[in-house]
C-alpha atoms as a PDB file:
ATOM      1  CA  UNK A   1      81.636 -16.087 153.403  1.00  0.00           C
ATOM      2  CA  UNK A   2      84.522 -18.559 153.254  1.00  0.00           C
ATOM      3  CA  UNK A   3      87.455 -19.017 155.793  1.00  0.00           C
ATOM      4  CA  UNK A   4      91.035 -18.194 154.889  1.00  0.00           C
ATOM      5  CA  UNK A   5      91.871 -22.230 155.193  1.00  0.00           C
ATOM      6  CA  UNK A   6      89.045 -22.202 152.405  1.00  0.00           C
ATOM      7  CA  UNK A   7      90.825 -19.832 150.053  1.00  0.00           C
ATOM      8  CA  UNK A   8      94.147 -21.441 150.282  1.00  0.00           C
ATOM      9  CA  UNK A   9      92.790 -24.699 149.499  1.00  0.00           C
ATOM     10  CA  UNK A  10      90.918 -23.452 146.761  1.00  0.00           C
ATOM     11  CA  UNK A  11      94.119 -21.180 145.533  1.00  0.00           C
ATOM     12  CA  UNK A  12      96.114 -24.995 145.845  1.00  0.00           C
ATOM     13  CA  UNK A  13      93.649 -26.613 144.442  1.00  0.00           C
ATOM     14  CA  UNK A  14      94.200 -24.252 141.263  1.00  0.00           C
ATOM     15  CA  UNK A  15      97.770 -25.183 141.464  1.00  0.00           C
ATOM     16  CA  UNK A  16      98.980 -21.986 142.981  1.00  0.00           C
ATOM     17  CA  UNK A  17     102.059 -22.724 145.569  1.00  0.00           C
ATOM     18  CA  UNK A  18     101.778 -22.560 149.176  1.00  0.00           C
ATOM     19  CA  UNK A  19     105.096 -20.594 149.483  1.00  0.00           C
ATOM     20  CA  UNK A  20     103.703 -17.843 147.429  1.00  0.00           C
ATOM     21  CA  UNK A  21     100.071 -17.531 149.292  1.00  0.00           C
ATOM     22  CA  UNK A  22      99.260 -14.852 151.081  1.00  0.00           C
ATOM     23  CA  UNK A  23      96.399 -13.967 153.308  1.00  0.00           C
ATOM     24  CA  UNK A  24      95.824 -10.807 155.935  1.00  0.00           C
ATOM     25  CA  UNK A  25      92.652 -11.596 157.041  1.00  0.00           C
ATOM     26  CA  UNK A  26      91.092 -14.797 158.620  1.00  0.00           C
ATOM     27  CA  UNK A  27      87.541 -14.588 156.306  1.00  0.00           C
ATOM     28  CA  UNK A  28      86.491 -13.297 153.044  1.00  0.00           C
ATOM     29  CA  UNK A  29      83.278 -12.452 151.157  1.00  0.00           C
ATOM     30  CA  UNK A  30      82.527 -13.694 147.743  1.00  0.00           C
ATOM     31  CA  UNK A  31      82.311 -10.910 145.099  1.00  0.00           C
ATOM     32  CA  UNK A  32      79.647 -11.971 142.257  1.00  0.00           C
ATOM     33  CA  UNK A  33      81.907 -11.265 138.742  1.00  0.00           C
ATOM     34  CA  UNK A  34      79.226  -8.919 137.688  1.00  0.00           C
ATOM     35  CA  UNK A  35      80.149  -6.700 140.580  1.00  0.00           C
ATOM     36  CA  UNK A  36      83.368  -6.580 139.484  1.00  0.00           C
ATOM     37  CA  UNK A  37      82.688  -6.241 135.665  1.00  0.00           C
ATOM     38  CA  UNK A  38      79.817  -4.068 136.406  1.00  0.00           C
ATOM     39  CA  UNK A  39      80.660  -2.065 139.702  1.00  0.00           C
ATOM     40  CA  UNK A  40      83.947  -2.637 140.504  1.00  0.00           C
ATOM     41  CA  UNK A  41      85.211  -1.632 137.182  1.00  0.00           C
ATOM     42  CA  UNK A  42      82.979   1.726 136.502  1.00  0.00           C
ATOM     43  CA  UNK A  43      84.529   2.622 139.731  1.00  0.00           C
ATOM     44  CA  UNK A  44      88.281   1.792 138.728  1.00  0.00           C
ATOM     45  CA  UNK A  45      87.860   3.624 135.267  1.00  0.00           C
ATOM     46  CA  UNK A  46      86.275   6.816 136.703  1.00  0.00           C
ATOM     47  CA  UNK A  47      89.523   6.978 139.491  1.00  0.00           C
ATOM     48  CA  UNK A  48      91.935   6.479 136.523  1.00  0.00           C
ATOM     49  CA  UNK A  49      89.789   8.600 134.629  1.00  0.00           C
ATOM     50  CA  UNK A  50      89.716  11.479 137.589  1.00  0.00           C
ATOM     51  CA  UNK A  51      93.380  10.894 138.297  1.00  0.00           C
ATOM     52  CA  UNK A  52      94.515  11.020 134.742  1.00  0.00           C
ATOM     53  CA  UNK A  53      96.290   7.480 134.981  1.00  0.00           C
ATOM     54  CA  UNK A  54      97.220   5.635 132.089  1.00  0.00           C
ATOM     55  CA  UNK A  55     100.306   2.974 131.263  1.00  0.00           C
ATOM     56  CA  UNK A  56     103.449   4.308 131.495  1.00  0.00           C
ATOM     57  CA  UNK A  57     106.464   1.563 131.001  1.00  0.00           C
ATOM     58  CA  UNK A  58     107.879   1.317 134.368  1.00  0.00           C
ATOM     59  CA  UNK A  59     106.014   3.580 136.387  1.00  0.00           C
ATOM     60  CA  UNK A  60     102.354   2.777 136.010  1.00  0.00           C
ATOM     61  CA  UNK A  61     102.122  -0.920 135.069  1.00  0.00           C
ATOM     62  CA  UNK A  62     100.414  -4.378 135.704  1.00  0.00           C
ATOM     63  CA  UNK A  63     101.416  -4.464 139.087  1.00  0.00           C
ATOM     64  CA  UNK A  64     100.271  -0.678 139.660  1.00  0.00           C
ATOM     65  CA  UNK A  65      97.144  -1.034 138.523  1.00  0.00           C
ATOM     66  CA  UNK A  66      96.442  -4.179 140.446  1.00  0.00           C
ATOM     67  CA  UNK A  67      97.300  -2.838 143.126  1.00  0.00           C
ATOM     68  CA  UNK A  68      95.075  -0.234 142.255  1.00  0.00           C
ATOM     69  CA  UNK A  69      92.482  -1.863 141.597  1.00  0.00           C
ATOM     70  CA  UNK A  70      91.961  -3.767 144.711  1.00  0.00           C
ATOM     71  CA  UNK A  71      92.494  -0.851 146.891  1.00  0.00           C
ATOM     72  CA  UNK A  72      89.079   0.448 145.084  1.00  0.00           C
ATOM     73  CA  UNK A  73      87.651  -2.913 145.026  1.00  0.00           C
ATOM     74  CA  UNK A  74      87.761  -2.654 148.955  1.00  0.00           C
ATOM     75  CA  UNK A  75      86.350   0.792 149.046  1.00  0.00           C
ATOM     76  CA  UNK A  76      83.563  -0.009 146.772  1.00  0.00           C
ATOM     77  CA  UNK A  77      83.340  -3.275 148.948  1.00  0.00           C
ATOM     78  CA  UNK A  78      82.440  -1.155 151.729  1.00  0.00           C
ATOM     79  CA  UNK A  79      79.836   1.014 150.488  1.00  0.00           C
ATOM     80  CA  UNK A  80      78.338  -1.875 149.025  1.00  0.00           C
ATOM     81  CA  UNK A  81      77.792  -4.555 151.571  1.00  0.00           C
ATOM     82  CA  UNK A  82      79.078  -3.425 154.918  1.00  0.00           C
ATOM     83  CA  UNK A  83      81.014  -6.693 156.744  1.00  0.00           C
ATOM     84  CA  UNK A  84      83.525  -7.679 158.926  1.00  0.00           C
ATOM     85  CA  UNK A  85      85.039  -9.786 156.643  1.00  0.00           C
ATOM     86  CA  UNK A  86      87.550  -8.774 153.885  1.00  0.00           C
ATOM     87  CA  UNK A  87      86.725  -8.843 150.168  1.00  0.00           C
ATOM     88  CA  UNK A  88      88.052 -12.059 148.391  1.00  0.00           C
ATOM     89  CA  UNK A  89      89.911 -10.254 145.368  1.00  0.00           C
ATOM     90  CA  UNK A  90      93.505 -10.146 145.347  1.00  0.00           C
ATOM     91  CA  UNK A  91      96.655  -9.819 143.467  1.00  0.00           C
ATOM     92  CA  UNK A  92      97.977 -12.613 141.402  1.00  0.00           C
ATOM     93  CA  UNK A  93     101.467 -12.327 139.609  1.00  0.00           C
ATOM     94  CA  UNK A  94     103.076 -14.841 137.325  1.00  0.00           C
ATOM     95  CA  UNK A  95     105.696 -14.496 134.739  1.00  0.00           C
ATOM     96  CA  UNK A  96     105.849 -11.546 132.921  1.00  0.00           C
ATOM     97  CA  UNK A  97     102.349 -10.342 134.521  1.00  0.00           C
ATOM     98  CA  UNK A  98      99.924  -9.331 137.380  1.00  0.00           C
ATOM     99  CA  UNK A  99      96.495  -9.032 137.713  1.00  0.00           C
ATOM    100  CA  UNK A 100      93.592  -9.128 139.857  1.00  0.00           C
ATOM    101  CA  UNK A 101      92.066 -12.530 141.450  1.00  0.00           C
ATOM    102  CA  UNK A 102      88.554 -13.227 142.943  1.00  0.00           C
ATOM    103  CA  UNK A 103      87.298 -16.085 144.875  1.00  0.00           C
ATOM    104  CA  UNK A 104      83.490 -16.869 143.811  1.00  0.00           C
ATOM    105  CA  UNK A 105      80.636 -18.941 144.647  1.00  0.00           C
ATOM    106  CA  UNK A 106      78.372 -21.343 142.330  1.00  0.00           C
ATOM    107  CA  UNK A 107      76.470 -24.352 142.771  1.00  0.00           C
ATOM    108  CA  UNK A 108      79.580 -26.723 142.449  1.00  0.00           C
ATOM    109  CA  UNK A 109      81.683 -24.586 145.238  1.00  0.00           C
ATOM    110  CA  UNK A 110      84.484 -22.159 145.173  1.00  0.00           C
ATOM    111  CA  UNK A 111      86.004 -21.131 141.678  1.00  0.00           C
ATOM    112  CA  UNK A 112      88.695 -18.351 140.868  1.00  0.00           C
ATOM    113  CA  UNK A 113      88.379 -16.009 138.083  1.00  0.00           C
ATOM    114  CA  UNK A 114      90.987 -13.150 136.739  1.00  0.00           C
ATOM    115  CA  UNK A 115      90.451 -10.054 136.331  1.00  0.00           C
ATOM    116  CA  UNK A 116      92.919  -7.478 133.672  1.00  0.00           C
ATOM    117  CA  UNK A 117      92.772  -4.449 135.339  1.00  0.00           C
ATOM    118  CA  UNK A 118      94.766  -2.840 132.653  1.00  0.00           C
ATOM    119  CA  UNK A 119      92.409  -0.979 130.276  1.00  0.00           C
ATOM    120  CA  UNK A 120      92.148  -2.324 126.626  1.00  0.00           C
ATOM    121  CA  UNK A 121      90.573  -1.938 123.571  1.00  0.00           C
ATOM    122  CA  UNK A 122      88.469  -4.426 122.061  1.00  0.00           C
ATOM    123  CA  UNK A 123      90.275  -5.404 118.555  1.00  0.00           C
ATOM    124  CA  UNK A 124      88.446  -4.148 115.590  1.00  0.00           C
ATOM    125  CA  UNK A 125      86.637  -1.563 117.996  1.00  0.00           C
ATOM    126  CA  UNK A 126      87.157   2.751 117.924  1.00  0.00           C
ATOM    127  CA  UNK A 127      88.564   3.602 120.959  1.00  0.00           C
ATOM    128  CA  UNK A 128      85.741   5.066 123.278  1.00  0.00           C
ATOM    129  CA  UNK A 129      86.632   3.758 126.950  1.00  0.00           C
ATOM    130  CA  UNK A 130      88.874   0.756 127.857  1.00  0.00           C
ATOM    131  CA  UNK A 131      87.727  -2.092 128.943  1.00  0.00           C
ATOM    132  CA  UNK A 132      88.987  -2.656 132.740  1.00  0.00           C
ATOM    133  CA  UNK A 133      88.642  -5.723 134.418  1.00  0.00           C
ATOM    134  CA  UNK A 134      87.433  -8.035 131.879  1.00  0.00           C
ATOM    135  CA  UNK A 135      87.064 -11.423 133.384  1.00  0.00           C
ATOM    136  CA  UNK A 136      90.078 -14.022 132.345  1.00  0.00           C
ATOM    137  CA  UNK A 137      90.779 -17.253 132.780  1.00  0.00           C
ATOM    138  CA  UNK A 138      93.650 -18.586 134.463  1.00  0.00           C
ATOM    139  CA  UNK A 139      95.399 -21.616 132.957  1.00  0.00           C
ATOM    140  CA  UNK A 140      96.803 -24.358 135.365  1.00  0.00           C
ATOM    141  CA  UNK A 141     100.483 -23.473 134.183  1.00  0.00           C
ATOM    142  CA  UNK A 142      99.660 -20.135 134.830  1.00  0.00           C
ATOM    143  CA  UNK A 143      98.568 -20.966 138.505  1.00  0.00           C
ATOM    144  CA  UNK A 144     101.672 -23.100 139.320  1.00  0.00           C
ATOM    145  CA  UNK A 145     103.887 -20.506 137.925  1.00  0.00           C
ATOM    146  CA  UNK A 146     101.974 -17.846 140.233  1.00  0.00           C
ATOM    147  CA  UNK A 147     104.950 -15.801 142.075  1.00  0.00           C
ATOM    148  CA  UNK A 148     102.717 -14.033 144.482  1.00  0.00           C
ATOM    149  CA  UNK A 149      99.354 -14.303 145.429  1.00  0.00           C
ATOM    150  CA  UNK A 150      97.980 -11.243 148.115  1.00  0.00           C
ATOM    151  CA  UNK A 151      94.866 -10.788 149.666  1.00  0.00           C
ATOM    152  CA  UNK A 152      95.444  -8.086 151.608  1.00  0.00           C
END
């Protein structure tokens, strides 16, 4: 578990703004990114599946299934390790984009890691099931253009 004052240093440290930071809740738990690739994500694709979601320009986009995607992410969250804490996996937008952000743990400290929540295809691959939540990284330009960052 890490302290809010811990995530925004780590989200600065990245290069995100301060102006654009936000945080609801005063201490999060660290998601492992096979949760999230793993759990997290068979859980996101069966609700989109059940729901019949898919991209739609301008109604269902990036910032939809963000959105989306951490709304499961805390309901799986739940079910999977009861805490008081929130769940640190957010929103992060930046030009043109928004996806999903997690806070995690390894021997050398806090790191961040994206997450595409939009489902894709693998190039070269038949389509079968899209891959959701693939783990991205985040350039530094990227991070200092952030617009918003939300962990709500």
């Amino acid at each position: 578990m890490i302290s809010a004052e811990q995530l925004t240093s780590a989200l600065r440290r990245a290069g995100v703004p301060l102006d654009v930071i936000i945080l609801f809740d005063e201490s999060f738990e660290l998601p492992a990114p096979d949760w999230i690739t793993v759990d997290l994500a068979k859980a996101f694709t069966e609700f989109l599946f059940k729901a019949g979601i898919t991209y739609r320009d301008g109604q269902f986009e990036c910032n939809k299934f963000a959105k989306s995607a951490s709304t499961i992410a805390d309901w799986c969250w739940v079910k999977t390790r009861p805490s008081l804490s929130a769940l640190a996996f957010g929103m992060f937008a930046y030009p043109g984009h928004m996806l999903c952000l997690a806070a995690h743990q390894s021997a050398s400290g806090i790191y961040l890691a994206g997450y595409e929540p939009q489902g894709s295809v693998p190039e070269g691959e038949a389509y079968s099931q899209p891959v959701i939540l693939k783990q991205l990284t985040i350039t530094r330009e990227e991070f200092e253009a952030c617009e918003d960052c939300l962990f709500i």
